[in-house]
Protein backbone atom coordinates (compact mmCIF):
# COMPACT_ATOMS: atom_id res chain seq x y z
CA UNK A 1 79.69 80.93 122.49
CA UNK A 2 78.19 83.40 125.50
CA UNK A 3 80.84 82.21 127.62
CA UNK A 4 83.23 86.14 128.18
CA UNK A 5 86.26 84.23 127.52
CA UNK A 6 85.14 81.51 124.53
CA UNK A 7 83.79 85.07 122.87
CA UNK A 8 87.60 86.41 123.57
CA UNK A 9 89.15 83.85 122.19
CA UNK A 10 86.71 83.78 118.88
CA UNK A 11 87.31 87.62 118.65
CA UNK A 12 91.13 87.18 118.94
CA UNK A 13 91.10 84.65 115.79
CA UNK A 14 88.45 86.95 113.73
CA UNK A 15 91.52 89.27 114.07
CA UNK A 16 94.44 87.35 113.60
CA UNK A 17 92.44 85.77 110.23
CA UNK A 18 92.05 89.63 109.43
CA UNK A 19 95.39 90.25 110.26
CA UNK A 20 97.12 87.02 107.95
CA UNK A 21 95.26 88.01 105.26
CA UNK A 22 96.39 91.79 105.03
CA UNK A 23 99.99 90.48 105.38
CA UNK A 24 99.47 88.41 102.53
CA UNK A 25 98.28 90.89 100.44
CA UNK A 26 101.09 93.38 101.82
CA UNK A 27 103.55 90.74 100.52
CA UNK A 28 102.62 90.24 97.17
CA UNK A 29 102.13 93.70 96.96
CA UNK A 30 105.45 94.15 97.66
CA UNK A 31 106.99 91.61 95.10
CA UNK A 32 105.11 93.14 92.29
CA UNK A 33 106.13 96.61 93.16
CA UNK A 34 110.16 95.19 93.39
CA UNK A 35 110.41 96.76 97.02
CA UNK A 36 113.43 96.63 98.94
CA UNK A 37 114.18 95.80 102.46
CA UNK A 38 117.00 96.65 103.86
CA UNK A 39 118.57 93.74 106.80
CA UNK A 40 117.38 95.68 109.62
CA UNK A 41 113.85 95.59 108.35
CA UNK A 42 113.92 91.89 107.77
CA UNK A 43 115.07 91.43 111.30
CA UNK A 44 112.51 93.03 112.49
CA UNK A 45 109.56 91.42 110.15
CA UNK A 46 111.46 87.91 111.44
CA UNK A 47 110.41 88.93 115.00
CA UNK A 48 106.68 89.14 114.12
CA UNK A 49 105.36 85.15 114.99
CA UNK A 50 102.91 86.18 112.42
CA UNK A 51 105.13 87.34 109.47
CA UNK A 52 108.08 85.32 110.26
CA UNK A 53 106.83 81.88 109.04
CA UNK A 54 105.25 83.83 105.44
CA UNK A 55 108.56 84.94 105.04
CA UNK A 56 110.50 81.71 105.70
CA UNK A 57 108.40 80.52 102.48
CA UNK A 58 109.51 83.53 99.98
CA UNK A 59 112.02 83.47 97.77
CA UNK A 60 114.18 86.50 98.20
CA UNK A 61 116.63 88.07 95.80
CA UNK A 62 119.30 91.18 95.37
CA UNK A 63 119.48 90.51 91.88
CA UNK A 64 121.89 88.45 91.78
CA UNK A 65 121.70 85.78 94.71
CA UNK A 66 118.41 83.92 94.93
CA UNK A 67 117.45 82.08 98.52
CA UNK A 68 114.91 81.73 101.42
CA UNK A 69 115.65 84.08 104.36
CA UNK A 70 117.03 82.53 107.50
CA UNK A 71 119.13 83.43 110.44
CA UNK A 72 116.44 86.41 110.96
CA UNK A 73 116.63 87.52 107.08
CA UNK A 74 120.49 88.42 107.03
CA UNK A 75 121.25 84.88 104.65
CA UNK A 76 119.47 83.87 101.70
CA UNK A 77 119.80 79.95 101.30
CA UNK A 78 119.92 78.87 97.81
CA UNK A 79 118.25 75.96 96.22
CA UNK A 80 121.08 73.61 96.66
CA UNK A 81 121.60 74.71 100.65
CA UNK A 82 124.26 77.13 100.24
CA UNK A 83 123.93 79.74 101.94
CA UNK A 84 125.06 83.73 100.90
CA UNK A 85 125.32 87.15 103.74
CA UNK A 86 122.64 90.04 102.25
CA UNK A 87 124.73 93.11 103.21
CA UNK A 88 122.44 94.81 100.84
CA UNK A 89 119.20 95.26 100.47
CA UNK A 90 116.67 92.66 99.13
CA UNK A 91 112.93 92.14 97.46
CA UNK A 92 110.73 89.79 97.25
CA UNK A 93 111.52 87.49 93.85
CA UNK A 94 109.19 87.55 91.11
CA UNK A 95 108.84 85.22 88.27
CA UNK A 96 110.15 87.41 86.01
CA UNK A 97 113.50 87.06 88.29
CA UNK A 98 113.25 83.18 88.09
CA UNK A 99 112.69 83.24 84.63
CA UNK A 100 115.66 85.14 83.76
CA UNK A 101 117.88 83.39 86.22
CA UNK A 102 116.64 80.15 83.96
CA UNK A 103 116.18 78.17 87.17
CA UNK A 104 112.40 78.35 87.68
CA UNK A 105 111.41 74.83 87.51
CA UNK A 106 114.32 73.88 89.97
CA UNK A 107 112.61 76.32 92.48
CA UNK A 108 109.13 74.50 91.75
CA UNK A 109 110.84 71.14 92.14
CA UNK A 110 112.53 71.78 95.40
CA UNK A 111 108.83 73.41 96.79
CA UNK A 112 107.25 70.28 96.11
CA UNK A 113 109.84 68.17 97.78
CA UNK A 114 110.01 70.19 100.96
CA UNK A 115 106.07 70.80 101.04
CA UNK A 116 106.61 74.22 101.47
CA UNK A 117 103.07 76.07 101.30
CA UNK A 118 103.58 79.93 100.20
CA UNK A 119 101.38 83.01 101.88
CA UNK A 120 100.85 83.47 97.64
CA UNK A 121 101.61 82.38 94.71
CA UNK A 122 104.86 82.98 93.93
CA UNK A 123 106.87 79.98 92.54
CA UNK A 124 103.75 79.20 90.56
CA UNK A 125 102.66 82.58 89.68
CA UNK A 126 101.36 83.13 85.96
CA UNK A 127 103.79 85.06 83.90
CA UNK A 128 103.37 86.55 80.53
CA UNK A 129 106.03 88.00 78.72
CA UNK A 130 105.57 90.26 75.25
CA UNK A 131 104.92 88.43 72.11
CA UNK A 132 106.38 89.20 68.87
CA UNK A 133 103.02 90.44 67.59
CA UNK A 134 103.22 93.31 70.56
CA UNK A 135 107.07 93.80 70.18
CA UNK A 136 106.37 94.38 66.34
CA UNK A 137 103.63 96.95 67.31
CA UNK A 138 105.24 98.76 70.03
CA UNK A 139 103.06 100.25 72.36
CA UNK A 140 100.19 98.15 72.30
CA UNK A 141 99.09 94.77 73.48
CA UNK A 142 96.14 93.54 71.46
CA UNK A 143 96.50 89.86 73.10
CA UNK A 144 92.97 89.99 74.27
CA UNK A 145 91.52 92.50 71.47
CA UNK A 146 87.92 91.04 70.49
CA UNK A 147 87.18 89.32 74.17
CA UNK A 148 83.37 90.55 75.41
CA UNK A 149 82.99 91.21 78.39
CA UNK A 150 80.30 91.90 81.31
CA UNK A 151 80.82 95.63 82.11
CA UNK A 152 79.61 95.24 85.68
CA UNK A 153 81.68 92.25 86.23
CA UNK A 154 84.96 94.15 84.75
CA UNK A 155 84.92 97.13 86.21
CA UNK A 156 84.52 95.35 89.95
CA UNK A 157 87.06 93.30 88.76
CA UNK A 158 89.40 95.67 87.82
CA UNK A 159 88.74 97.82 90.99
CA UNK A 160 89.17 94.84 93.36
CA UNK A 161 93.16 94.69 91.09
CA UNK A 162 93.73 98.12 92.32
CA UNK A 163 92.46 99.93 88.78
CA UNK A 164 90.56 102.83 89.24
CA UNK A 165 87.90 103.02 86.32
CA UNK A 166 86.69 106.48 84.75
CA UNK A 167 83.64 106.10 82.87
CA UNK A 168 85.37 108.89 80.07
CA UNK A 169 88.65 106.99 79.94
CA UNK A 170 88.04 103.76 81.43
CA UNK A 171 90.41 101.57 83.69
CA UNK A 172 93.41 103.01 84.95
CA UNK A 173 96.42 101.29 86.92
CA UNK A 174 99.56 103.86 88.07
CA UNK A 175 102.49 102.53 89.24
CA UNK A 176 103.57 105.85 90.90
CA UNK A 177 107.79 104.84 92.16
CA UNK A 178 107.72 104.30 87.88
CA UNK A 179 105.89 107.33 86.83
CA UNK A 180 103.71 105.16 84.71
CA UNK A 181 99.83 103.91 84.53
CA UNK A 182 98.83 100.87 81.94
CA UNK A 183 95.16 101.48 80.59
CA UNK A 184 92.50 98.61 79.17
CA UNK A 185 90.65 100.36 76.04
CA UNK A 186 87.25 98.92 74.38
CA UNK A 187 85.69 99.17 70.84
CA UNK A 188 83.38 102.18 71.00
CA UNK A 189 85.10 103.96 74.22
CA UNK A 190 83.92 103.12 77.78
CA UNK A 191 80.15 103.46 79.26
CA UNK A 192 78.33 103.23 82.23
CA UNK A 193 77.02 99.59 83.22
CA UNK A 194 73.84 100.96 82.82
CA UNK A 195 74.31 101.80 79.06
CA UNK A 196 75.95 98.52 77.90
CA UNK A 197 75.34 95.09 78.06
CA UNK A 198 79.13 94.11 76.98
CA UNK A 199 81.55 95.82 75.63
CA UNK A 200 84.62 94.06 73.44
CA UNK A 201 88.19 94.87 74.69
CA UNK A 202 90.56 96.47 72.12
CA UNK A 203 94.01 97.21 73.38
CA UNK A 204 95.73 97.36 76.27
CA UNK A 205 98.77 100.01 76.66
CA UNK A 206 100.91 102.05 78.74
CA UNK A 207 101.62 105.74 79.21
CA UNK A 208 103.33 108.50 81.56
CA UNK A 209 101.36 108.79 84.42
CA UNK A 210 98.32 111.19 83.92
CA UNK A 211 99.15 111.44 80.67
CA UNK A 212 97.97 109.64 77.05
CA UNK A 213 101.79 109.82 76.13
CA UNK A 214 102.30 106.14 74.79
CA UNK A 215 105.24 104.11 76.24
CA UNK A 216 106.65 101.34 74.63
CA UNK A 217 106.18 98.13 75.91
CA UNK A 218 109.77 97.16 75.30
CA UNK A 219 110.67 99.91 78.23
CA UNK A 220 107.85 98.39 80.87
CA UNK A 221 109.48 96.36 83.50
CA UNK A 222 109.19 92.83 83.38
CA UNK A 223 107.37 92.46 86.65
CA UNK A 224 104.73 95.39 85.98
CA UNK A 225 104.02 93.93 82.22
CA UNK A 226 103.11 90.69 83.29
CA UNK A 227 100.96 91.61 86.51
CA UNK A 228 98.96 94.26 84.65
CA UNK A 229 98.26 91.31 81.70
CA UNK A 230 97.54 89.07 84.69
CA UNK A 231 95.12 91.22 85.79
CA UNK A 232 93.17 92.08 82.21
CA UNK A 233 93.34 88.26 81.94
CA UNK A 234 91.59 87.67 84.98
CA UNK A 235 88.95 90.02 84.20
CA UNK A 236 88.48 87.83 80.09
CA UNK A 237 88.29 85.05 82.19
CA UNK A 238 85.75 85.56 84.77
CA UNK A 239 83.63 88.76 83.05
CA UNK A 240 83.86 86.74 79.57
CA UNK A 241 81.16 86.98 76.77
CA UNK A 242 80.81 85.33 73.69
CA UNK A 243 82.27 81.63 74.12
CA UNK A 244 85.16 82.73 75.68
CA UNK A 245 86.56 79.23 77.59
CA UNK A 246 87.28 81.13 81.21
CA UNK A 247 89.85 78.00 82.61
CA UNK A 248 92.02 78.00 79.17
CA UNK A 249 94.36 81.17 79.67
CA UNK A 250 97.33 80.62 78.92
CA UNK A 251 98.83 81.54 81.79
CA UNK A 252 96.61 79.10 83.64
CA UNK A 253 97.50 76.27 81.74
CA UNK A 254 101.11 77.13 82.29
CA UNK A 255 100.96 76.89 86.26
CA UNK A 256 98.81 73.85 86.13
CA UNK A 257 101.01 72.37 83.53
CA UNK A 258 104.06 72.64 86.06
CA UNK A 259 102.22 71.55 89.04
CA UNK A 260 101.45 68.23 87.11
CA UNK A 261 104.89 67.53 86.10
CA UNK A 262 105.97 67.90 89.40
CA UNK A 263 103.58 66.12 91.23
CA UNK A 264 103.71 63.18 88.43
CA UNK A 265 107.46 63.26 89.23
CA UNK A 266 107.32 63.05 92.81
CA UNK A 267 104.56 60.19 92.58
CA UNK A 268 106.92 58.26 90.39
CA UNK A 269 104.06 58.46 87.47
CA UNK A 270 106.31 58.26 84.37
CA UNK A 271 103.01 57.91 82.18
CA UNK A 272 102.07 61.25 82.18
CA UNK A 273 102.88 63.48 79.35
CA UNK A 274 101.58 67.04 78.20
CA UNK A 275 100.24 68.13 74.15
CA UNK A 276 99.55 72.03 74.42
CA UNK A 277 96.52 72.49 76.45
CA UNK A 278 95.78 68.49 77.66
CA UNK A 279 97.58 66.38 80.10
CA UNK A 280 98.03 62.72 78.21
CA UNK A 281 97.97 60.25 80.90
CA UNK A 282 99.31 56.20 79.51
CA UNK A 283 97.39 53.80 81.92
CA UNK A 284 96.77 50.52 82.09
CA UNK A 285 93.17 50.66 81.12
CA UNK A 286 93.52 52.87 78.32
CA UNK A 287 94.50 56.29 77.40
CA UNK A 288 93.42 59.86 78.23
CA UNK A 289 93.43 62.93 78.23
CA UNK A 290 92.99 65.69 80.70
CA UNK A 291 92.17 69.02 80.01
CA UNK A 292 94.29 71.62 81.87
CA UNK A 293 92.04 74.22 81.73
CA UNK A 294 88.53 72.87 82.38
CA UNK A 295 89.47 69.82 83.37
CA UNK A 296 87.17 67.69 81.22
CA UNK A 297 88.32 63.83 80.35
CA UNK A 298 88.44 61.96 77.11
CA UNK A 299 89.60 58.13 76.44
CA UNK A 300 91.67 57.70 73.14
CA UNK A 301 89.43 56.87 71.16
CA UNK A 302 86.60 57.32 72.87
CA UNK A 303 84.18 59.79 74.87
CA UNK A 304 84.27 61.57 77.87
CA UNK A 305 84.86 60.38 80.75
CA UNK A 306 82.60 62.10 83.72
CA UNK A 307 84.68 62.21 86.93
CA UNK A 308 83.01 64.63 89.17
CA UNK A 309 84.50 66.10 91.67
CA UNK A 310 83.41 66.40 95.39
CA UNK A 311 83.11 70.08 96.44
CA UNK A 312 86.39 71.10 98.76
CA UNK A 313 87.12 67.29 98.62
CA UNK A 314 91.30 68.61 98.12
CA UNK A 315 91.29 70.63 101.49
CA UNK A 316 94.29 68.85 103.61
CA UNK A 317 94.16 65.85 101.00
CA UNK A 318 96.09 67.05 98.08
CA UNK A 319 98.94 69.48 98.10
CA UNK A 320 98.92 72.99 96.63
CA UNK A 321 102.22 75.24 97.20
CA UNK A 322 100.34 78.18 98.02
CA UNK A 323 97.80 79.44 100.21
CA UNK A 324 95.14 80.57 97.73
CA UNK A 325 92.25 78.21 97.45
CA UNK A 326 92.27 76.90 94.01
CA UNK A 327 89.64 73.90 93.98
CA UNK A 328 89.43 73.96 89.85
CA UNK A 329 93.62 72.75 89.94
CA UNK A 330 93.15 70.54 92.64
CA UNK A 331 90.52 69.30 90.38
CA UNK A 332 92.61 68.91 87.22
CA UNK A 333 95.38 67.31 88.98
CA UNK A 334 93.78 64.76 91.37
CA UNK A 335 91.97 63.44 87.71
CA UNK A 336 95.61 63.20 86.20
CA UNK A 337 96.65 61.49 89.53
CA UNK A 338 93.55 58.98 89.56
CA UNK A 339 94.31 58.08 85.91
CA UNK A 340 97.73 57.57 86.15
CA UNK A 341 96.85 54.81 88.67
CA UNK A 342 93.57 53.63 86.50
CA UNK A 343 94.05 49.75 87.76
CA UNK A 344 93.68 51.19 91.52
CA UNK A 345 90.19 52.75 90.30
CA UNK A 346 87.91 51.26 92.81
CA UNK A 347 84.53 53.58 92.09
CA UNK A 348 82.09 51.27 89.90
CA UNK A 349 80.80 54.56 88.52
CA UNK A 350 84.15 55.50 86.96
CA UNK A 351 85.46 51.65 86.21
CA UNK A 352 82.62 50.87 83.95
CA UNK A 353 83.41 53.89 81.70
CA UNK A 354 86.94 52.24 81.63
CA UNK A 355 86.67 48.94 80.67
């Protein structure tokens, strides 16, 4: 470690490390915000040897074509290998864009099968849409109206999401190119930490920017609804009060749902099937089911079943399709992978709960 060029070298990776990680932020960034580069941009970005192999793994679109950059970012390859010229500009593809293409699960598929690892998650990105109970209201979202939360937790957790929080008006998130901000609003109005030891979310809304003058949530772009209830969702789940189960969002059942089915499907496990939040897994010994949000295991009919997990056991292991470390879904699907194969089981510990 003293030796000049050993230090160098140790440097050199601190601030390449440094360096990947603002890049990755920079592109998701950019795919929630719907920028658009134009073909001499992506050229360039293509002759970066850092940026170049994050963007081979995106998913680009110009609204209507859908593809991974290649030939320095001037074609988009599709799913099924063809291949369409970008004369135009393009953005980084959101879920919102796969959902409405009505191809999103053919994307996941064909990530899986090429083992393609994203800078972030972007093929398995939660996405939440409106409800009928906020369409019917209009300007509000009430989804997570009565949640208690830490306020020392949420407000570092909302400022860490880019929300700037104002003890008179609380947490504010503008999203200047659309002249709008989205604010989260609590029973009682907002205090200090110091004053509080939870407060209870009410409502969550959007307005013009610096303004109170409501929007309606039926004129907030697709890509901005979802990432600002993404965020407020992260902050219920990790800041949570009151019995609130942090690992069953919706949202995160959703991703881990899909990342089941398709590594089920690519394992050849035909004995795995899903009821709302549980993953029901047929084996030979029995039957269970898996949680999808805390991962806990029951037989049917039976008890649990403790499988515990070995800390950062799924590091080079098991396959995720995106760079964040996620060791609570490696979790939940290495149990639904384990009991899909329950006459392989070779750990005493876990056989003599089975049979």
């Amino acid at each position: 470690r003293k030796d000049p060029a050993v230090k160098e070298l140790r440097d050199r990776a601190t601030q390449l490390r440094r360096q990947v990680s603002r890049m990755r932020q920079s592109l998701e960034a950019a795919s929630i915000r719907g920028d658009v580069f134009t073909p001499n941009e992506l050229e360039q970005f293509h002759r970066h040897p850092v940026l170049r192999p994050m963007l081979a793994n995106l998913v680009f679109t110009d609204g209507e074509l859908m593809g991974y950059p290649v030939d320095g970012g001037q074609v988009l390859a599709g799913r099924n290998a063809e291949a369409s010229a970008t004369p135009g500009g393009v953005r980084v593809a959101h879920p919102a864009d796969f959902l409405e293409a009505g191809d999103w699960d053919g994307w996941q598929r064909q990530c899986f099968e090429d083992k393609r690892t994203q800078p972030f998650k972007q093929l398995f990105r939660e996405l939440y849409v409106p409800t009928a109970a906020e369409a019917e209201d209009g300007v509000k979202s009430r989804r997570f109206g009565g949640h208690q939360v830490n306020p020392k937790q949420a407000m570092a957790l909302f400022g860490s999401r880019g929300w700037v929080v104002h003890p008179e008006e609380g947490p504010v998130k503008t999203f200047h190119d659309q002249n709008l901000s989205v604010r989260a609003t609590v029973e009682g109005g907002w205090f200090t930490p110091a004053e509080v030891d939870w407060m209870t979310l009410q409502a969550v809304l959007f307005t013009e920017r610096g303004s109170w003058k409501p929007v309606a949530i039926a004129d907030v772009p697709a890509r901005l609804f979802s990432e600002s209830m993404r965020d407020v969702d992260l902050v219920v789940s990790v800041a949570h009060m009151g019995g609130v189960d942090p690992e069953a969002s919706a949202s995160t059942v959703e991703m881990r749902r899909a990342l089941v089915r398709e590594t089920a499907m690519l394992l050849g496990h035909d004995n795995v099937r899903f009821s709302n939040h549980h993953s029901i897994i047929e084996g030979k010994l029995g039957t269970y089911s898996v949680h999808l949000g805390s991962g806990i295991v029951h037989r049917q009919p039976g008890g649990a079943v403790c499988i515990i997990p070995v800390g950062s056991q799924h590091r080079g292991r098991l396959f995720l399709p995106f760079a964040d470390d996620d060791p609570k879904t490696a979790e939940v699907v290495s149990k639904v992978v384990i009991l899909a194969r329950d006459s392989e089981i070779k750990d005493p510990t876990i056989l003599e709960q089975l049979v």
